[in-house]
Protein backbone atom coordinates (compact mmCIF):
# COMPACT_ATOMS: atom_id res chain seq x y z
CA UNK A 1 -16.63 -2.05 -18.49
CA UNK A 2 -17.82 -5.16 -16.93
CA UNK A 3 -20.37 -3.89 -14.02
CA UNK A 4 -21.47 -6.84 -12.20
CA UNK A 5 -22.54 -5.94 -9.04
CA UNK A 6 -22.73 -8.82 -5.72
CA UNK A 7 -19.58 -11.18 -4.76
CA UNK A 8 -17.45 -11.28 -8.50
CA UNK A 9 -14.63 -12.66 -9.08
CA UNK A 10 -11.78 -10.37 -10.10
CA UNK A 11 -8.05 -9.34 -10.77
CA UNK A 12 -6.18 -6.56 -8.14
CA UNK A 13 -5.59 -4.71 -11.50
CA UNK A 14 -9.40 -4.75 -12.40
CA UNK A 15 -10.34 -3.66 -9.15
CA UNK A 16 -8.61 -0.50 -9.35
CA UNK A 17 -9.33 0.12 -12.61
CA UNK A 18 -13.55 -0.22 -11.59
CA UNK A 19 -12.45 1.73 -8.26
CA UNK A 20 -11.52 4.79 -10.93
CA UNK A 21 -14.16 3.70 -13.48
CA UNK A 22 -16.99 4.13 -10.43
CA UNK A 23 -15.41 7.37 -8.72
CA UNK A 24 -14.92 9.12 -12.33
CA UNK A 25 -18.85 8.29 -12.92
CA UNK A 26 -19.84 9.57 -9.52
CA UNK A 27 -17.57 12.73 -9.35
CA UNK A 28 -16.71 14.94 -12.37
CA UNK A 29 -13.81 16.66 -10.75
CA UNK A 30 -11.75 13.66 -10.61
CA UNK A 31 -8.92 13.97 -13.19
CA UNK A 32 -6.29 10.95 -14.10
CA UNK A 33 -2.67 12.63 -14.89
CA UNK A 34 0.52 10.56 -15.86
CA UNK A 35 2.81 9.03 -18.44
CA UNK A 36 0.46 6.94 -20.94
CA UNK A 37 -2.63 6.86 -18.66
CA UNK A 38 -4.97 7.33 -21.74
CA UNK A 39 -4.56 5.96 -24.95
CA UNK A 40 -1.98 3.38 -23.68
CA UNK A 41 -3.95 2.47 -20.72
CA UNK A 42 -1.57 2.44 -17.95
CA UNK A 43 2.04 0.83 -17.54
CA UNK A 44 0.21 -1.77 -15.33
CA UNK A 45 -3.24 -1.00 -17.79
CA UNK A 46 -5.01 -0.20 -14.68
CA UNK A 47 -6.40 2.74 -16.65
CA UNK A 48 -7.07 0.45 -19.82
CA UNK A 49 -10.46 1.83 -21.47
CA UNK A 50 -11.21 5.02 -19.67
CA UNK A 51 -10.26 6.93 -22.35
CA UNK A 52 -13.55 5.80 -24.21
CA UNK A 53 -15.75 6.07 -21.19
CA UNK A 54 -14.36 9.76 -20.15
CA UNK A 55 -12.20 11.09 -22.84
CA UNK A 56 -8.81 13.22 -23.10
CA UNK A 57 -10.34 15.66 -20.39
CA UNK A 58 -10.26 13.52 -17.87
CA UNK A 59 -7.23 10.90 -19.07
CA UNK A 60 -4.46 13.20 -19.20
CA UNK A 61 -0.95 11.98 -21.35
CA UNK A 62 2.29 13.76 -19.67
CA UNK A 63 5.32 14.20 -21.19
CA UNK A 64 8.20 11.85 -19.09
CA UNK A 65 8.01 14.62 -16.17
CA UNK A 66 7.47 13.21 -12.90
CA UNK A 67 7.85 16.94 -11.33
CA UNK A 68 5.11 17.92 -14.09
CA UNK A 69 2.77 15.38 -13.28
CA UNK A 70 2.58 16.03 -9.25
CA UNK A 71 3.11 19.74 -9.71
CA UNK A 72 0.37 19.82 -11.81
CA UNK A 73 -1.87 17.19 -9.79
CA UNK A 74 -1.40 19.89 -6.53
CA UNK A 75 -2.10 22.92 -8.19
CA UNK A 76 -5.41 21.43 -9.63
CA UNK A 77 -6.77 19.92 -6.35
CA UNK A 78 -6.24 23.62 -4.67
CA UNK A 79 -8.34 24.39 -7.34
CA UNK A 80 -11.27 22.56 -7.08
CA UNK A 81 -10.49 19.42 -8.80
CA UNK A 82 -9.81 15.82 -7.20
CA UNK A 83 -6.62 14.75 -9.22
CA UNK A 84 -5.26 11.18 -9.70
CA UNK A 85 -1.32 11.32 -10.66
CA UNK A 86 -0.24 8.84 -11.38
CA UNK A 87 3.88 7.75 -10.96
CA UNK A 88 4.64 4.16 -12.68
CA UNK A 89 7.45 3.19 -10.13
CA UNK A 90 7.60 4.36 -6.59
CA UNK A 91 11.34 4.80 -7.20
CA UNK A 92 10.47 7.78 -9.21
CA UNK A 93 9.21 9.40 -5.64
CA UNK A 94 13.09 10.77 -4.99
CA UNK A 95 11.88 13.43 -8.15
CA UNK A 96 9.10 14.57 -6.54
CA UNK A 97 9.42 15.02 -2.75
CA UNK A 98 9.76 18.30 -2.86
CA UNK A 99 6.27 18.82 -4.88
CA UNK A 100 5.19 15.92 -2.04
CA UNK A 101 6.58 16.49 0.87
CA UNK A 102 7.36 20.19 1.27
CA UNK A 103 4.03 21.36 -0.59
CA UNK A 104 1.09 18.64 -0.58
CA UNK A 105 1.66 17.56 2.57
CA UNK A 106 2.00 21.07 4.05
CA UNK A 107 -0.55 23.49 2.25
CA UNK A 108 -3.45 22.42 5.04
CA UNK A 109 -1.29 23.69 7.24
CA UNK A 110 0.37 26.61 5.89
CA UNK A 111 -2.80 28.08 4.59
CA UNK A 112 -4.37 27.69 8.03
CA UNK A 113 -6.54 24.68 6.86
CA UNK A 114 -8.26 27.20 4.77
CA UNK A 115 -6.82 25.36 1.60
CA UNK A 116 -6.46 21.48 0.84
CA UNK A 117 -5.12 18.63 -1.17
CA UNK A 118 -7.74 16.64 -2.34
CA UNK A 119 -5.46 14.49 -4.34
CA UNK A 120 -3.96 10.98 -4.57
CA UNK A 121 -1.16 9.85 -6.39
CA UNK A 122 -0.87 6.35 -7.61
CA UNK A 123 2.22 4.09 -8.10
CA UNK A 124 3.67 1.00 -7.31
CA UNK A 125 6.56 -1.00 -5.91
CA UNK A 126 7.79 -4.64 -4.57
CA UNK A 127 10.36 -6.63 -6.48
CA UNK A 128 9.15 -9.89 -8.48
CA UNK A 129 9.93 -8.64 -11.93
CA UNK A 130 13.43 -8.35 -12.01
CA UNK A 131 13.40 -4.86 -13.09
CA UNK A 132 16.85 -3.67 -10.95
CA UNK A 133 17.71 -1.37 -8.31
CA UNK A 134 16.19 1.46 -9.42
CA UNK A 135 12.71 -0.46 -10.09
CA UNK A 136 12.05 -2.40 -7.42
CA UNK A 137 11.95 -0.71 -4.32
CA UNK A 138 9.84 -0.27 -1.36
CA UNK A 139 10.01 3.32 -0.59
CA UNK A 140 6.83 3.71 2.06
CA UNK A 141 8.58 4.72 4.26
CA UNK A 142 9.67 8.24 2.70
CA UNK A 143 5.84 8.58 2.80
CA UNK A 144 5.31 7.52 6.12
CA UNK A 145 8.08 9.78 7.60
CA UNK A 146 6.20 12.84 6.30
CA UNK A 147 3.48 14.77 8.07
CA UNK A 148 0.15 15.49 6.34
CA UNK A 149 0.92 12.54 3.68
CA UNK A 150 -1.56 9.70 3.84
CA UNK A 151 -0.81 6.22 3.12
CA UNK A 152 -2.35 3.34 1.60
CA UNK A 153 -0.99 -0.10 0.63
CA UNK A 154 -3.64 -2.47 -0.06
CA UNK A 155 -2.96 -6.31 -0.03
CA UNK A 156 -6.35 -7.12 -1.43
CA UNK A 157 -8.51 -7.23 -5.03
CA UNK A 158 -11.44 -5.84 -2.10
CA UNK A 159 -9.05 -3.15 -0.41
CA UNK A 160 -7.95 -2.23 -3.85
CA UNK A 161 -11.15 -1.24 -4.51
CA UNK A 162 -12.85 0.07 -1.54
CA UNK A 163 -9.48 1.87 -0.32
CA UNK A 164 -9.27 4.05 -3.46
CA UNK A 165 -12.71 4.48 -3.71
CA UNK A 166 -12.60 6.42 0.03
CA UNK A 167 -9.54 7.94 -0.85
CA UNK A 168 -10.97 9.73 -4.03
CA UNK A 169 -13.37 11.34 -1.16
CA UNK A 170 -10.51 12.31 1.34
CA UNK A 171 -9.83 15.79 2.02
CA UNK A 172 -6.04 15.18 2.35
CA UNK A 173 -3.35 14.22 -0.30
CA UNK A 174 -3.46 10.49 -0.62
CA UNK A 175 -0.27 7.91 -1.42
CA UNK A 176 -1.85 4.98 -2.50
CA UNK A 177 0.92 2.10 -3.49
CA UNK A 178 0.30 -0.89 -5.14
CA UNK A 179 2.12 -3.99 -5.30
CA UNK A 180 3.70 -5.29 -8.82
CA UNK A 181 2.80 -8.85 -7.97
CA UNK A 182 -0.24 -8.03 -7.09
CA UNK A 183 -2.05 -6.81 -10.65
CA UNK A 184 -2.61 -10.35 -11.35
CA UNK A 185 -4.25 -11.87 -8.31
CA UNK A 186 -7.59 -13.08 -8.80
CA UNK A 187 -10.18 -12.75 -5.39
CA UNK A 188 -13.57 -12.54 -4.69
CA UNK A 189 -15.08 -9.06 -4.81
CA UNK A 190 -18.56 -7.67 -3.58
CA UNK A 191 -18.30 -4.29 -4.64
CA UNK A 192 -21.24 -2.73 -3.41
CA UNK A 193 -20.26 -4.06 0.21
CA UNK A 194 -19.59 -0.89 2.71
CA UNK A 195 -16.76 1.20 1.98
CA UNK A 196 -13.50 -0.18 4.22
CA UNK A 197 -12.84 1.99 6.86
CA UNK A 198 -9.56 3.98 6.56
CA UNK A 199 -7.14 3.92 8.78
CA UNK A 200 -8.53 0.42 10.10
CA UNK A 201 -6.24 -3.10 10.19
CA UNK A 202 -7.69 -6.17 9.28
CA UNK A 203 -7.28 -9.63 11.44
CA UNK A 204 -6.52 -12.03 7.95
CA UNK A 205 -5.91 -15.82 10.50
CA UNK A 206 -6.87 -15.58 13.80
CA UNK A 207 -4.06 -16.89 16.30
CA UNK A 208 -3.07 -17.26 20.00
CA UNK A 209 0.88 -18.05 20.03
CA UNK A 210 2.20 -14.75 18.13
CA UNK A 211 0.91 -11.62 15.89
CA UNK A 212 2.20 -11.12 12.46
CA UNK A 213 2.45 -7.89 11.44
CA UNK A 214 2.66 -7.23 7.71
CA UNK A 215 1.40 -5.57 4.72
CA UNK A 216 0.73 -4.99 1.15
CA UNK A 217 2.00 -8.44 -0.56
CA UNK A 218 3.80 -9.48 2.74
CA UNK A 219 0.32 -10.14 3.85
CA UNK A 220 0.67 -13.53 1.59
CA UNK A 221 4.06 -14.20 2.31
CA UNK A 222 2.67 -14.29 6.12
CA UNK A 223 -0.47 -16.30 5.50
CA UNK A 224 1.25 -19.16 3.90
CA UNK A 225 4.36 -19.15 6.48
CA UNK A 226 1.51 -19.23 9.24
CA UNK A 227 -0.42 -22.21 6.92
CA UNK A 228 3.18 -23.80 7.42
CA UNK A 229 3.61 -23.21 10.98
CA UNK A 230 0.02 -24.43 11.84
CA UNK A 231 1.83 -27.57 10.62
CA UNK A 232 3.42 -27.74 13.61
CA UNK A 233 1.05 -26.39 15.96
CA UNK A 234 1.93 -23.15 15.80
CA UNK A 235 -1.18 -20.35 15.84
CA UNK A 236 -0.11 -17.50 13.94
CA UNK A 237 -2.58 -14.53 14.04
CA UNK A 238 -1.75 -12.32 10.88
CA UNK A 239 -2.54 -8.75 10.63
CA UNK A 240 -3.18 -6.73 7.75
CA UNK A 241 -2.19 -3.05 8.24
CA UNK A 242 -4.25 -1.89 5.16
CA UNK A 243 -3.10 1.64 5.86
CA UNK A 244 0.32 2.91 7.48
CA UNK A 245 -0.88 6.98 7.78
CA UNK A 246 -3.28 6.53 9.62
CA UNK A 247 -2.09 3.41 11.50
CA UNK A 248 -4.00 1.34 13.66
CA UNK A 249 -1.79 0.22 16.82
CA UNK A 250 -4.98 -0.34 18.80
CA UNK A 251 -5.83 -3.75 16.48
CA UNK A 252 -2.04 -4.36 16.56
CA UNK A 253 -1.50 -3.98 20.12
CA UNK A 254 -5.33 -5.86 21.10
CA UNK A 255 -3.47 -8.51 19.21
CA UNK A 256 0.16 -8.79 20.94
CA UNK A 257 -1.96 -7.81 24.42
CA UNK A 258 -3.02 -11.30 23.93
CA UNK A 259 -0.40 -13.44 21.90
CA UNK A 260 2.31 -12.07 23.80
CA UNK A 261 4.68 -12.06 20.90
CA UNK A 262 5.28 -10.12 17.64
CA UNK A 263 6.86 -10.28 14.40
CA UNK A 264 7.03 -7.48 11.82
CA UNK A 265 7.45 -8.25 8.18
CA UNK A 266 8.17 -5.69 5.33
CA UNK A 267 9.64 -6.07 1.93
CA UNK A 268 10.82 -2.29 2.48
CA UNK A 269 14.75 -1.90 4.35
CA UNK A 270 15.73 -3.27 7.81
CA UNK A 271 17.08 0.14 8.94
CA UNK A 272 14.71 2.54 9.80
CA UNK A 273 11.65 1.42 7.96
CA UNK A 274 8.43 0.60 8.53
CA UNK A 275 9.09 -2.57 10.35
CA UNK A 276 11.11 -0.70 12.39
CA UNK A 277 8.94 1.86 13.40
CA UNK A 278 6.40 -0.63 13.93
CA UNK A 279 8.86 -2.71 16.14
CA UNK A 280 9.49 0.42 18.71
CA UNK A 281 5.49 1.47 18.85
CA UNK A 282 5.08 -2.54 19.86
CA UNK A 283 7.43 -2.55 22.58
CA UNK A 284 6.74 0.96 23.92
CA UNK A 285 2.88 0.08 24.11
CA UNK A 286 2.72 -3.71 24.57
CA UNK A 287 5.98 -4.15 26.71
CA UNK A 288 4.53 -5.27 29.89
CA UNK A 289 2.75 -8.37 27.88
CA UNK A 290 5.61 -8.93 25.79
CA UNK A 291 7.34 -12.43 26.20
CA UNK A 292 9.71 -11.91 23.92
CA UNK A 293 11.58 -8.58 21.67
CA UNK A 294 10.11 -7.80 19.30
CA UNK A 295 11.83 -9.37 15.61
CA UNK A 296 11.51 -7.34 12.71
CA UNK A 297 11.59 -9.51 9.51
CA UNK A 298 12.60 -7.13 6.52
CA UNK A 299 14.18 -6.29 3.13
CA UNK A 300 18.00 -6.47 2.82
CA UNK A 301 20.22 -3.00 2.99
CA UNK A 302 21.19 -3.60 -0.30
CA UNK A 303 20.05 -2.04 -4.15
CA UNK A 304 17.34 -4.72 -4.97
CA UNK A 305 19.36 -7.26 -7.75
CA UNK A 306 18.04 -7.81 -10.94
CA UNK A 307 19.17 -11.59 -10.86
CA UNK A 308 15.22 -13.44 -9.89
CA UNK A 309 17.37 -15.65 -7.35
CA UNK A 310 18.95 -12.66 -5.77
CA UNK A 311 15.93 -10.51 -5.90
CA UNK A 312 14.59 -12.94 -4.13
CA UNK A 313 16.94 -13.50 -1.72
CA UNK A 314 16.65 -9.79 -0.91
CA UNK A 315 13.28 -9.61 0.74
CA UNK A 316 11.00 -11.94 2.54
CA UNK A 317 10.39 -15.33 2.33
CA UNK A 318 7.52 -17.71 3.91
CA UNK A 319 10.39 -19.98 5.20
CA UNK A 320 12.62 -17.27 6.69
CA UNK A 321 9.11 -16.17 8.54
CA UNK A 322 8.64 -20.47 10.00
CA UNK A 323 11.77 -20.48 10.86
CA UNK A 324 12.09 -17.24 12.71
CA UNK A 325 8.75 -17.75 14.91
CA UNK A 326 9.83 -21.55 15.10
CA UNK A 327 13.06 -20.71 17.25
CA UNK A 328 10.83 -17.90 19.03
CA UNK A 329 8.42 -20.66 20.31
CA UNK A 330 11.18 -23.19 21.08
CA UNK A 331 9.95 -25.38 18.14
C-alpha cells in the first residue's frame, strides 16, 4: 500500500481503505468480518489488498448472513477484540436491528457499563447507481433513532479517513455509512494531520443570508447550489454535520443565531428523518432569531426507482436547493 505521508492526493475509497490499512497496523485486535472482504476485496474494494498485508485472521469471508456477520462482530468486541463488519448495502440493516439495536446498542447499559461494544460496522447507501428500491436507500435514520448507536457519515476523502480512524478507538458500537457516489472522489489528503474531532460539524462556505444544513454527499449537492446562488448574491453558509450521534447543534445553531434562516437537506425520507429532526431542534433552539420556518429539503416518500431519471428525481438536486432559498430571500 501506497504510504505517502503530507497533503496526497486521493480517492474516498482509498482513504478508507489506508484508514483500515493504518488502524490494523497499529492495533492487532481489529478484525474485518463480511461478505467477500478478503480475497475479493470488498463490494466497493475498500478492503482490496489487506488480505496480503494481514491475512485470513484478520480478513474474515462470511457466508451471505447479514445476522452472522453482526452477531458475530458483537460477541467478539465483548470479548476483547475491535471488530469491523462490514454490511454492503445499508438496506440490509432491516436484518440486523435486532443484533443492532436491541443488543449493541444496549449491552453498556444492561451490563452496568461494566461491558462494551468496541465495534463498528461499515456499509453504504445513496442512490446514483440505479440499483432499485431495495439498494438505494438512506436508512440513517433507523440508526439515529436508537440509543447507544453512534453515527458517522462522512462527506470527505479527509473525514473518511480520520473519522474511521477515531472510531476504530471508540469505546461504543460505531455506524459508519458511506456514500456510493462517493468511492470515486478524488481530494486532497494530509493524513498525518490531527485526528477530526467526533461529534464536531464542519463550516464547508462561510455565509451571512442562510445556513445549509446537510450531510454525507448532500454536502456537494449544497456547495454547488450555494456556488449558484452566490450568482445572485446570495451568501449561503453550508454546514457539514460529519456525525449525526453525536450531533453538534451548537455549530448549527452559532450558524442560524446569525443567518437567521435555515435549510435542511437529506437524501434520506421527508417524513420523520433526519432533516426532520434536524428541522424541530432548529426551531426549538434558534426560534427567537429565526426569520423564517425552517424548510426541510429531502428524499421523496417513495421506493427509490431504478430508472437514472427517476432516481434522480427522487432525492436532491442543486437546483431544487437555488430555487428553494431563492423564494426564501425574495430573489
Amino acid at each position: 500500500m501506497d504510504m505517502e505521508t503530507g497533503l496526497v492526493e486521493t480517492t474516498y475509497r482509498d482513504a478508507l481503505r489506508r484508514a483500515l490499512f493504518d488502524a490494523m497496523r497499529d492495533d492487532a485486535r481489529i478484525v474485518v468480518i463480511g461478505e467477500e472482504v478478503g480475497r475479493y476485496g470488498g463490494a466497493y474494494g475498500v478492503t482490496k489488498d489487506l488480505i496480503g498485508q494481514f491475512g485470513e485472521d484478520r480478513l474474515i469471508d462470511t457466508p451471505i448472513s447479514e445476522p452472522a456477520i453482526v452477531g458475530a462482530a458483537i460477541g467478539a468486541a465483548m470479548t476483547g477484540l475491535r471488530p469491523v463488519a462490514e454490511l454492503m448495502y445499508v438496506d440490509f440493516l432491516g436484518l440486523v436491528m435486532d443484533q443492532l439495536a436491541n443488543q449493541a446498542a444496549k449491552i453498556r447499559y444492561m451490563f452496568g457499563g461494566q461491558i462494551g461494544v468496541p465495534m463498528v460496522l461499515r456499509t453504504q447507501g445513496g442512490t446514483g447507481r440505479s440499483a432499485g428500491a431495495q439498494h438505494s436507500q438512506s436508512l440513517e435514520g433507523w440508526v439515529m433513532h436508537t440509543p447507544g448507536l453512534r453515527l458517522a457519515m462522512p462527506a470527505t476523502a479527509a473525514d473518511a479517513y480520520h473519522l474511521l480512524r477515531h472510531a476504530l478507538i471508540l469505546p461504543d458500537p460505531i455506524v459508519f455509512i458511506e456514500h456510493k457516489a462517493l468511492y470515486a472522489r478524488k481530494e486532497m489528503v494530509d493524513f498525518g494531520a490531527p485526528v477530526t474531532p467526533w461529534g464536531q460539524a464542519a463550516i464547508r462556505r462561510a455565509g451571512n443570508d442562510v445556513s445549509v444544513v446537510a450531510y454525507s454527499r448532500m454536502v456537494h449537492i449544497a456547495l454547488d447550489a450555494a456556488e449558484r446562488l452566490a450568482e445572485r448574491g446570495i451568501a449561503a453558509e453550508v454546514i457539514d454535520l460529519r456525525t449525526l450521534n453525536p450531533l453538534d447543534m451548537a455549530t448549527v445553531a452559532t450558524s442560524v443565531t446569525r443567518t437567521g434562516r435555515a435549510v435542511v437537506v437529506s437524501e434520506g425520507y421527508l417524513t420523520a428523518g433526519v432533516a426532520a429532526e434536524l428541522s424541530a431542534r432548529i426551531s426549538e433552539e434558534c426560534f427567537d432569531f429565526l426569520e423564517d420556518p425552517v424548510i426541510r429539503i429531502a428524499g421523496e416518500d417513495v421506493p427509490i426507482p431504478v430508472s437514472p431519471a427517476l432516481e434522480a428525481a427522487a432525492v436532491p438536486e442543486a437546483a431544487l436547493i437555488v430555487e428553494v432559498i431563492a423564494r426564501m430571500l425574495g430573489r
